[in-house]
PDB file of N, CA and C in Angstrom:
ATOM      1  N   UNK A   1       0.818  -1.170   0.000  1.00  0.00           N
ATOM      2  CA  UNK A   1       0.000   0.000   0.000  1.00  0.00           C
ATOM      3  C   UNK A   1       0.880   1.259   0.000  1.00  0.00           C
ATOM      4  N   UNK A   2       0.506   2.312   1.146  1.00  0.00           N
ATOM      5  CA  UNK A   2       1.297   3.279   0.932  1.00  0.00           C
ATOM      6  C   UNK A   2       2.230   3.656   1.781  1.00  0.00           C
ATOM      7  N   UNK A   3       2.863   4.015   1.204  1.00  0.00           N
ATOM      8  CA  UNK A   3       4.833   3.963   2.021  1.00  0.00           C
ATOM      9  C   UNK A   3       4.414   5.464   3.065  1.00  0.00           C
ATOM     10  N   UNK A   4       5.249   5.202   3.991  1.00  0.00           N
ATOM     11  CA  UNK A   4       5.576   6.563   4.885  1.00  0.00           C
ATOM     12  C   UNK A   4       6.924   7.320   4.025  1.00  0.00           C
ATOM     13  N   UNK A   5       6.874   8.270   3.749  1.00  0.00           N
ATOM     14  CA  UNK A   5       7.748   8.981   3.420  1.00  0.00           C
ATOM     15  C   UNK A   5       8.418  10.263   4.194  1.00  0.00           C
ATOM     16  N   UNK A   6       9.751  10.573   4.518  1.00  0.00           N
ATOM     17  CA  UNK A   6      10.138  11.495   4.930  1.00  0.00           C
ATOM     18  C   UNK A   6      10.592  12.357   3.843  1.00  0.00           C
ATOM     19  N   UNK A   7      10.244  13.432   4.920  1.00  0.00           N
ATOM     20  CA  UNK A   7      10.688  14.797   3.918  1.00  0.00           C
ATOM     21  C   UNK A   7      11.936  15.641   5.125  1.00  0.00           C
ATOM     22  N   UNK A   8      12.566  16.082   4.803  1.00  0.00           N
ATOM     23  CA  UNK A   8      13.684  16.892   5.588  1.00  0.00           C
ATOM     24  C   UNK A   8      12.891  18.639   4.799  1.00  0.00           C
ATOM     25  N   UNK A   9      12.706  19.517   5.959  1.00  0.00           N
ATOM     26  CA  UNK A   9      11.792  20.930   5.417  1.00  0.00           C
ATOM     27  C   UNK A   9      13.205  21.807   6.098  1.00  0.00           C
ATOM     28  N   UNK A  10      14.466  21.190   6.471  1.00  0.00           N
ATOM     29  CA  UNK A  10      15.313  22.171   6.397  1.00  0.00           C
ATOM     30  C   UNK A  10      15.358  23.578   5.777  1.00  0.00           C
ATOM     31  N   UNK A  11      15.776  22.991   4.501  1.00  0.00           N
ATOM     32  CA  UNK A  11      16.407  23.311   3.631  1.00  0.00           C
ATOM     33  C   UNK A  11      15.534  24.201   3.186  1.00  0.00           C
ATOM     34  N   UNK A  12      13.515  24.112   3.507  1.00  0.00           N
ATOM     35  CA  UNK A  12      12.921  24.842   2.671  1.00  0.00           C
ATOM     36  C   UNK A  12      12.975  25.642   3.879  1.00  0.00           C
ATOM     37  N   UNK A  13      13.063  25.937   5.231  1.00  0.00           N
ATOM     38  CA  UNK A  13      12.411  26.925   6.253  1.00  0.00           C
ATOM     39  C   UNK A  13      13.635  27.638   6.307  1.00  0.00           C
ATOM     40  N   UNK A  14      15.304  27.489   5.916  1.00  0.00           N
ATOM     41  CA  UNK A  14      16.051  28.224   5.435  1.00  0.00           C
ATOM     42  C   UNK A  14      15.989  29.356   4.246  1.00  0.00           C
ATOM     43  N   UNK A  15      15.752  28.748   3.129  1.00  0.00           N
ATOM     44  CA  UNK A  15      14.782  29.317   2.062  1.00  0.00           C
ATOM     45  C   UNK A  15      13.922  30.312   2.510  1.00  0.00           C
ATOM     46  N   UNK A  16      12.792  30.142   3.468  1.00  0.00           N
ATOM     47  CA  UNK A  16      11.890  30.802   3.728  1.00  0.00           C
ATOM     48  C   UNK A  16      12.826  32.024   4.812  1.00  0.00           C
ATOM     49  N   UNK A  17      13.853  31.735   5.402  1.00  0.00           N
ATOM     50  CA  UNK A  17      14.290  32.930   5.851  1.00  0.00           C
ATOM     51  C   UNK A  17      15.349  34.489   5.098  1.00  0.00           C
ATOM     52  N   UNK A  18      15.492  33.093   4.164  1.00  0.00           N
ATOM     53  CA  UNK A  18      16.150  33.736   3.324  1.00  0.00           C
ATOM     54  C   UNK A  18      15.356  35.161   2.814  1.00  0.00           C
ATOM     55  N   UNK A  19      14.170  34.642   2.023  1.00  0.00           N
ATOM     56  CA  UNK A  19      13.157  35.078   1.262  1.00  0.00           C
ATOM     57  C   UNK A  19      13.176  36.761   2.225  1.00  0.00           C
ATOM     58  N   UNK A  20      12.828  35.978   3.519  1.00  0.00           N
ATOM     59  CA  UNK A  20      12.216  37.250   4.439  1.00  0.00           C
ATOM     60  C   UNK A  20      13.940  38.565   4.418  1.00  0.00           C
ATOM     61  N   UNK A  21      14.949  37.416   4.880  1.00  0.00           N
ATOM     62  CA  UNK A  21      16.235  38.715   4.888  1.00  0.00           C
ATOM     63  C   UNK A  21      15.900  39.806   3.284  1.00  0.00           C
ATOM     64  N   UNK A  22      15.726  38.627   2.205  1.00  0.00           N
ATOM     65  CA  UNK A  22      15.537  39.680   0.836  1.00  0.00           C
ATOM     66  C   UNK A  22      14.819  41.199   1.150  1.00  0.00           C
ATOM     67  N   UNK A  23      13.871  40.671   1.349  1.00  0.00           N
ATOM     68  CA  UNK A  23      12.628  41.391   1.571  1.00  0.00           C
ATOM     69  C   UNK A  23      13.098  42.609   2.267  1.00  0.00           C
ATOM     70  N   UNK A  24      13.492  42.577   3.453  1.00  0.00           N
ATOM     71  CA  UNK A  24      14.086  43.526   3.855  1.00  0.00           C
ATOM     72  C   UNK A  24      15.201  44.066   3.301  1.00  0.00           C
ATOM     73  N   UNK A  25      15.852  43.890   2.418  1.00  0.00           N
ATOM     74  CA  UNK A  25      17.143  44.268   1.866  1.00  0.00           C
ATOM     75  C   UNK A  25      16.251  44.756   0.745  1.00  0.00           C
ATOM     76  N   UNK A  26      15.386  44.342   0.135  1.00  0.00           N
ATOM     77  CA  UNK A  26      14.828  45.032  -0.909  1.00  0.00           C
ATOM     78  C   UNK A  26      13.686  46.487  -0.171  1.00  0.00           C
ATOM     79  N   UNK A  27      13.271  46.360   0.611  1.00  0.00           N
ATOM     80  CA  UNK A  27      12.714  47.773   1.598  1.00  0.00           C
ATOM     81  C   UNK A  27      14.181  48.678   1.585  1.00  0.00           C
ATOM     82  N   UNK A  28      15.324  48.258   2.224  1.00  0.00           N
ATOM     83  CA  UNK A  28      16.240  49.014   2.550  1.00  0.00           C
ATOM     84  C   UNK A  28      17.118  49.732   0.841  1.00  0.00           C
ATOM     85  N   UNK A  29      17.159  49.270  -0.135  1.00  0.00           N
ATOM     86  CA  UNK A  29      17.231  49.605  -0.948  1.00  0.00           C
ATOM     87  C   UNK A  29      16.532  51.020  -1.772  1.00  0.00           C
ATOM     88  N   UNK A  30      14.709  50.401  -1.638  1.00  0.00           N
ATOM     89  CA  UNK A  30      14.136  51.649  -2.438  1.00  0.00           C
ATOM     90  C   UNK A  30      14.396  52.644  -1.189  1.00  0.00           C
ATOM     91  N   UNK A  31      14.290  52.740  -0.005  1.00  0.00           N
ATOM     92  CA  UNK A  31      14.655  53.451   0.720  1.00  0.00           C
ATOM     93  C   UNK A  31      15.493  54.181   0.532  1.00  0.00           C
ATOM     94  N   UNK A  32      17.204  53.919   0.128  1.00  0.00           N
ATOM     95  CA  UNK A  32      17.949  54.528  -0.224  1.00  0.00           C
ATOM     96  C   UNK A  32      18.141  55.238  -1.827  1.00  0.00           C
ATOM     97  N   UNK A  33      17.473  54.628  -2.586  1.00  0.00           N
ATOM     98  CA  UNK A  33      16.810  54.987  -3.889  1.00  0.00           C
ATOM     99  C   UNK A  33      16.069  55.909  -4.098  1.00  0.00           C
ATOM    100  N   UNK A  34      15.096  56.216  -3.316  1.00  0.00           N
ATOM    101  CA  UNK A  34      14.173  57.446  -2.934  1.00  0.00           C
ATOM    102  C   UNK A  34      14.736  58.636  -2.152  1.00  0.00           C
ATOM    103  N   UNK A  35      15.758  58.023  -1.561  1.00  0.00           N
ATOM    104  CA  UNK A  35      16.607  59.609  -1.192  1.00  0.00           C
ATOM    105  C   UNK A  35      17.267  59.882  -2.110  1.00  0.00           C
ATOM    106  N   UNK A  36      18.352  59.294  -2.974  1.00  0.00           N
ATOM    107  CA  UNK A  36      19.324  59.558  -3.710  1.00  0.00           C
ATOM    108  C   UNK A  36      18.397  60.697  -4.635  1.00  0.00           C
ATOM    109  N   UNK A  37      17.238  60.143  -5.142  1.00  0.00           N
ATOM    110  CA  UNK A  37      16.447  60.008  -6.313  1.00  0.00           C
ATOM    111  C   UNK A  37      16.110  62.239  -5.866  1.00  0.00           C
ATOM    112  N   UNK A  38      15.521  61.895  -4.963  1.00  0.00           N
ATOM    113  CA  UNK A  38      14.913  63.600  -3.822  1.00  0.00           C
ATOM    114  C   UNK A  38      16.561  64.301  -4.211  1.00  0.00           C
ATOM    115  N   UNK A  39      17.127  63.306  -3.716  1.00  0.00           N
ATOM    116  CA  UNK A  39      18.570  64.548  -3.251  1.00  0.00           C
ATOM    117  C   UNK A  39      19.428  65.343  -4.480  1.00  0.00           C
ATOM    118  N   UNK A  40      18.786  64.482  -5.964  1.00  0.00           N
ATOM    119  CA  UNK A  40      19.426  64.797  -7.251  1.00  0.00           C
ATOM    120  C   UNK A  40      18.558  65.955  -7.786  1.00  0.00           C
ATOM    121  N   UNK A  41      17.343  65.247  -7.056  1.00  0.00           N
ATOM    122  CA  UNK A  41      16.045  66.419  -7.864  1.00  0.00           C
ATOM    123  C   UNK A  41      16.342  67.644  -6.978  1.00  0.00           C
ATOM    124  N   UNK A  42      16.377  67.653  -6.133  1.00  0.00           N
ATOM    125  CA  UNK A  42      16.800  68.888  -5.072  1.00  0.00           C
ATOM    126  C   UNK A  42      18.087  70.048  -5.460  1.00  0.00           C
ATOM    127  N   UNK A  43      18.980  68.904  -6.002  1.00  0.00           N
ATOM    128  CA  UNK A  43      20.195  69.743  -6.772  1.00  0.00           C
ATOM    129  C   UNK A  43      19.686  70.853  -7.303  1.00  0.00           C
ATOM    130  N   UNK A  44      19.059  69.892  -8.197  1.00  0.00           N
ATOM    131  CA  UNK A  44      18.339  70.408  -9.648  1.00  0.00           C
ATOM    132  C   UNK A  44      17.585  71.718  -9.701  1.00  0.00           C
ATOM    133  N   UNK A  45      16.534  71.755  -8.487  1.00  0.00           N
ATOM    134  CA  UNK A  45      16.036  72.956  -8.256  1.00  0.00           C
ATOM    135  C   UNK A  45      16.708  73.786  -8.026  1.00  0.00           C
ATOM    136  N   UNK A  46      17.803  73.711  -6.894  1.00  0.00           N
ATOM    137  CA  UNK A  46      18.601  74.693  -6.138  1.00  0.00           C
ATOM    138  C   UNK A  46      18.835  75.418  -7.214  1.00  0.00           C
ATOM    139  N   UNK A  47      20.040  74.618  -7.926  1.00  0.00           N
ATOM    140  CA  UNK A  47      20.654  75.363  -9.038  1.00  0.00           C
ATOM    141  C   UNK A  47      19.888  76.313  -9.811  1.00  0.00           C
ATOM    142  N   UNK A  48      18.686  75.392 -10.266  1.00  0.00           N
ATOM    143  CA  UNK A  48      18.043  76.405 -11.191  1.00  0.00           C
ATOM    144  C   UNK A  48      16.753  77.667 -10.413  1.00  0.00           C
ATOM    145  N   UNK A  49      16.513  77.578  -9.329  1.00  0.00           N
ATOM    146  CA  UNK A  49      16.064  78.785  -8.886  1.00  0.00           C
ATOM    147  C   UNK A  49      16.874  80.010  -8.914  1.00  0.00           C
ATOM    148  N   UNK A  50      16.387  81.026  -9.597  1.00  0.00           N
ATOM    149  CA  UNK A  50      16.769  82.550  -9.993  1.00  0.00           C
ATOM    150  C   UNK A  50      17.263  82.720  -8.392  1.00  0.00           C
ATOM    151  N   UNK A  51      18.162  83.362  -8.387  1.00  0.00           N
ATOM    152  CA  UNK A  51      18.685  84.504  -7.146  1.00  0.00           C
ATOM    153  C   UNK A  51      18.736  85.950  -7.013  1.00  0.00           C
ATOM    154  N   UNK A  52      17.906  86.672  -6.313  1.00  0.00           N
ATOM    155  CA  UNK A  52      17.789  87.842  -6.293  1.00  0.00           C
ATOM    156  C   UNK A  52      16.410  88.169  -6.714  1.00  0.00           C
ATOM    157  N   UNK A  53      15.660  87.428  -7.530  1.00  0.00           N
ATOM    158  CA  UNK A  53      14.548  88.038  -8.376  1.00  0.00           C
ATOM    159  C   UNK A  53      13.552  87.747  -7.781  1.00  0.00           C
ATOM    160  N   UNK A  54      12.501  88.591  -7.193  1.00  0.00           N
ATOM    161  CA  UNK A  54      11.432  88.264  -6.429  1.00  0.00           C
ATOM    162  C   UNK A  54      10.286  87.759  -7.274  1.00  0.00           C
ATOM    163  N   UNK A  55       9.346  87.174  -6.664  1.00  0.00           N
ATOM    164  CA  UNK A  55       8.343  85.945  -7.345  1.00  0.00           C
ATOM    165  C   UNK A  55       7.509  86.920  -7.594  1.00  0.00           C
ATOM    166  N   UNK A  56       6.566  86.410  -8.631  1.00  0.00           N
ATOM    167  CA  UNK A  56       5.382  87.479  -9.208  1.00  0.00           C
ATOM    168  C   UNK A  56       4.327  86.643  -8.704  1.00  0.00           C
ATOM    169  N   UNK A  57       3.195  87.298  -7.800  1.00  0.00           N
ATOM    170  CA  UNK A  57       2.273  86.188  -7.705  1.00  0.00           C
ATOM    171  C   UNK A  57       1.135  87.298  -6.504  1.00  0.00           C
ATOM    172  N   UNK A  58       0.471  85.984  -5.554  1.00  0.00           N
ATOM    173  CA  UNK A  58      -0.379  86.664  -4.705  1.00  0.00           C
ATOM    174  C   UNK A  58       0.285  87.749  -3.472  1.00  0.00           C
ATOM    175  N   UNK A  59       0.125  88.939  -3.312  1.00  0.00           N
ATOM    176  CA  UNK A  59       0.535  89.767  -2.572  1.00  0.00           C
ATOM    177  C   UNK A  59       1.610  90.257  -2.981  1.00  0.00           C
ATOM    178  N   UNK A  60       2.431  90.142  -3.968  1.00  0.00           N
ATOM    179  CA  UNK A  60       3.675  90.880  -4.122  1.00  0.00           C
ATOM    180  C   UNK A  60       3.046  91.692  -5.300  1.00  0.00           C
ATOM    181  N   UNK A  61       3.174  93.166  -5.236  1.00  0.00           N
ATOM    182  CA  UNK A  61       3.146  94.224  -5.695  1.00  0.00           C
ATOM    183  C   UNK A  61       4.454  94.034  -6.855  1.00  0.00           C
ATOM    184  N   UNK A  62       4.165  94.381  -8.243  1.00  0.00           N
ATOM    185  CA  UNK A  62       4.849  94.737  -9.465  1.00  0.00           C
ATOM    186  C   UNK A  62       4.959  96.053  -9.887  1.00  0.00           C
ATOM    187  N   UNK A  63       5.433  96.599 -10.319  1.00  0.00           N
ATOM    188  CA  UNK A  63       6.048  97.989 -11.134  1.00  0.00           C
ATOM    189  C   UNK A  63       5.505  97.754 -12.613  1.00  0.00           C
ATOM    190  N   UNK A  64       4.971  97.933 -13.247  1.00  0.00           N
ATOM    191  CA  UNK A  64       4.981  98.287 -14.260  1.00  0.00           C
ATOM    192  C   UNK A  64       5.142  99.248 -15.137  1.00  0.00           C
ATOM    193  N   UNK A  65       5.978  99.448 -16.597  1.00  0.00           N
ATOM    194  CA  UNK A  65       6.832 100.330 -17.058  1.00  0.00           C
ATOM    195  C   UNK A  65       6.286 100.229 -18.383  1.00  0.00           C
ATOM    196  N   UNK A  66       5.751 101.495 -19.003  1.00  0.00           N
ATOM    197  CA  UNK A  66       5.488 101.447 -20.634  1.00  0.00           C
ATOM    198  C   UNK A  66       5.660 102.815 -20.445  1.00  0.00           C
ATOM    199  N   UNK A  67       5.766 102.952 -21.916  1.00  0.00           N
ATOM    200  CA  UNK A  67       5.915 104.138 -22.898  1.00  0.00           C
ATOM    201  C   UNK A  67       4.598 104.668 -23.389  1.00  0.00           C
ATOM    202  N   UNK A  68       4.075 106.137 -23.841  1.00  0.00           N
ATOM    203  CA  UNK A  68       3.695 106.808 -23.850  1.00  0.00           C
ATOM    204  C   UNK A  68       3.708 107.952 -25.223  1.00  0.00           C
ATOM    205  N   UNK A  69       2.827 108.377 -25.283  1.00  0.00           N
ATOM    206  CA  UNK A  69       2.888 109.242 -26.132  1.00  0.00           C
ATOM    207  C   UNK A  69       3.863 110.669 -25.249  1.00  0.00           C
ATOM    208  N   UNK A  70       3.228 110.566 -24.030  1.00  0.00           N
ATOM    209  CA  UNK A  70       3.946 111.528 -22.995  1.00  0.00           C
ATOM    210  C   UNK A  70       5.137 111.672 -22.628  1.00  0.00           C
ATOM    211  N   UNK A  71       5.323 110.614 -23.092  1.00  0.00           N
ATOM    212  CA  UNK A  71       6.646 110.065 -22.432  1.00  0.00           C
ATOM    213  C   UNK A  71       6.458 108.468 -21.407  1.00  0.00           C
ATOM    214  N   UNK A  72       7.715 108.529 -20.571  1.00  0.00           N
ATOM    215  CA  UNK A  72       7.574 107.048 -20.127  1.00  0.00           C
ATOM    216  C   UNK A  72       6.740 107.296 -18.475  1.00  0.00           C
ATOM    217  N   UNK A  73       6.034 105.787 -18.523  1.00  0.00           N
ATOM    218  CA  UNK A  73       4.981 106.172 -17.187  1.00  0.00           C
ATOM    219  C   UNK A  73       5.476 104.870 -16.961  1.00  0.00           C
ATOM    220  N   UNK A  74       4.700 104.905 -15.128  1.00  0.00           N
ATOM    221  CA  UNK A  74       4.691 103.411 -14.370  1.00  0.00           C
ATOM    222  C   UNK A  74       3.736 103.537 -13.816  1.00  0.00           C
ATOM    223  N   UNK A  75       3.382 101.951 -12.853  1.00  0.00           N
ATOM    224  CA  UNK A  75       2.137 101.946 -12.010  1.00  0.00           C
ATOM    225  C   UNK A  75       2.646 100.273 -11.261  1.00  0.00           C
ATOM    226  N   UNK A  76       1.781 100.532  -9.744  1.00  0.00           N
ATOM    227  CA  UNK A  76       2.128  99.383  -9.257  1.00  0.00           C
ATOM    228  C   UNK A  76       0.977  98.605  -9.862  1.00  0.00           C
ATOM    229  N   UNK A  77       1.190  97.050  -9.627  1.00  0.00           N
ATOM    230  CA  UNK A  77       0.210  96.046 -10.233  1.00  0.00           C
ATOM    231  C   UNK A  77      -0.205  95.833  -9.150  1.00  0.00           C
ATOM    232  N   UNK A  78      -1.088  95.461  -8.507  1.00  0.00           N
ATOM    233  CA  UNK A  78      -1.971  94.522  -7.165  1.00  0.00           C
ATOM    234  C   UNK A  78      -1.815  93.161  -7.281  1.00  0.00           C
TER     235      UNK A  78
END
């Protein structure tokens, strides 16, 4: 009829710890991937934000400058 068979699950519950160390080594990875990734894009801005030149937008008052039949005029913007 039917045989008893052994199995040895060593080898697989090693495996299975293995799996789990990955796992965490793959968390710790995008982790460090997602900073690198911020810290390049961050460059990126720095560099390219203007220095000195104030932003045009809500609450900052503009100058505006045209010409004239009169001659040259200005006016603040709101």
């Amino acid at each position: 009829m039917a045989r008893a068979v052994k199995i040895d699950l060593k080898e697989l519950k090693q495996f299975s710890k293995q799996l789990e160390n990955l796992q965490k080594e793959i968390d710790e990875i995008c982790i460090s991937l997602t900073k690198e990734i911020a810290a390049r894009l961050l460059s990126k801005v720095i560099r390219r934000t203007p220095v000195g030149v104030k932003p045009f937008g809500k609450g900052v008052k503009k100058t505006i400058k045209f010409k004239t039949s009169r001659g040259n005029r200005s006016y603040l913007n709101k």
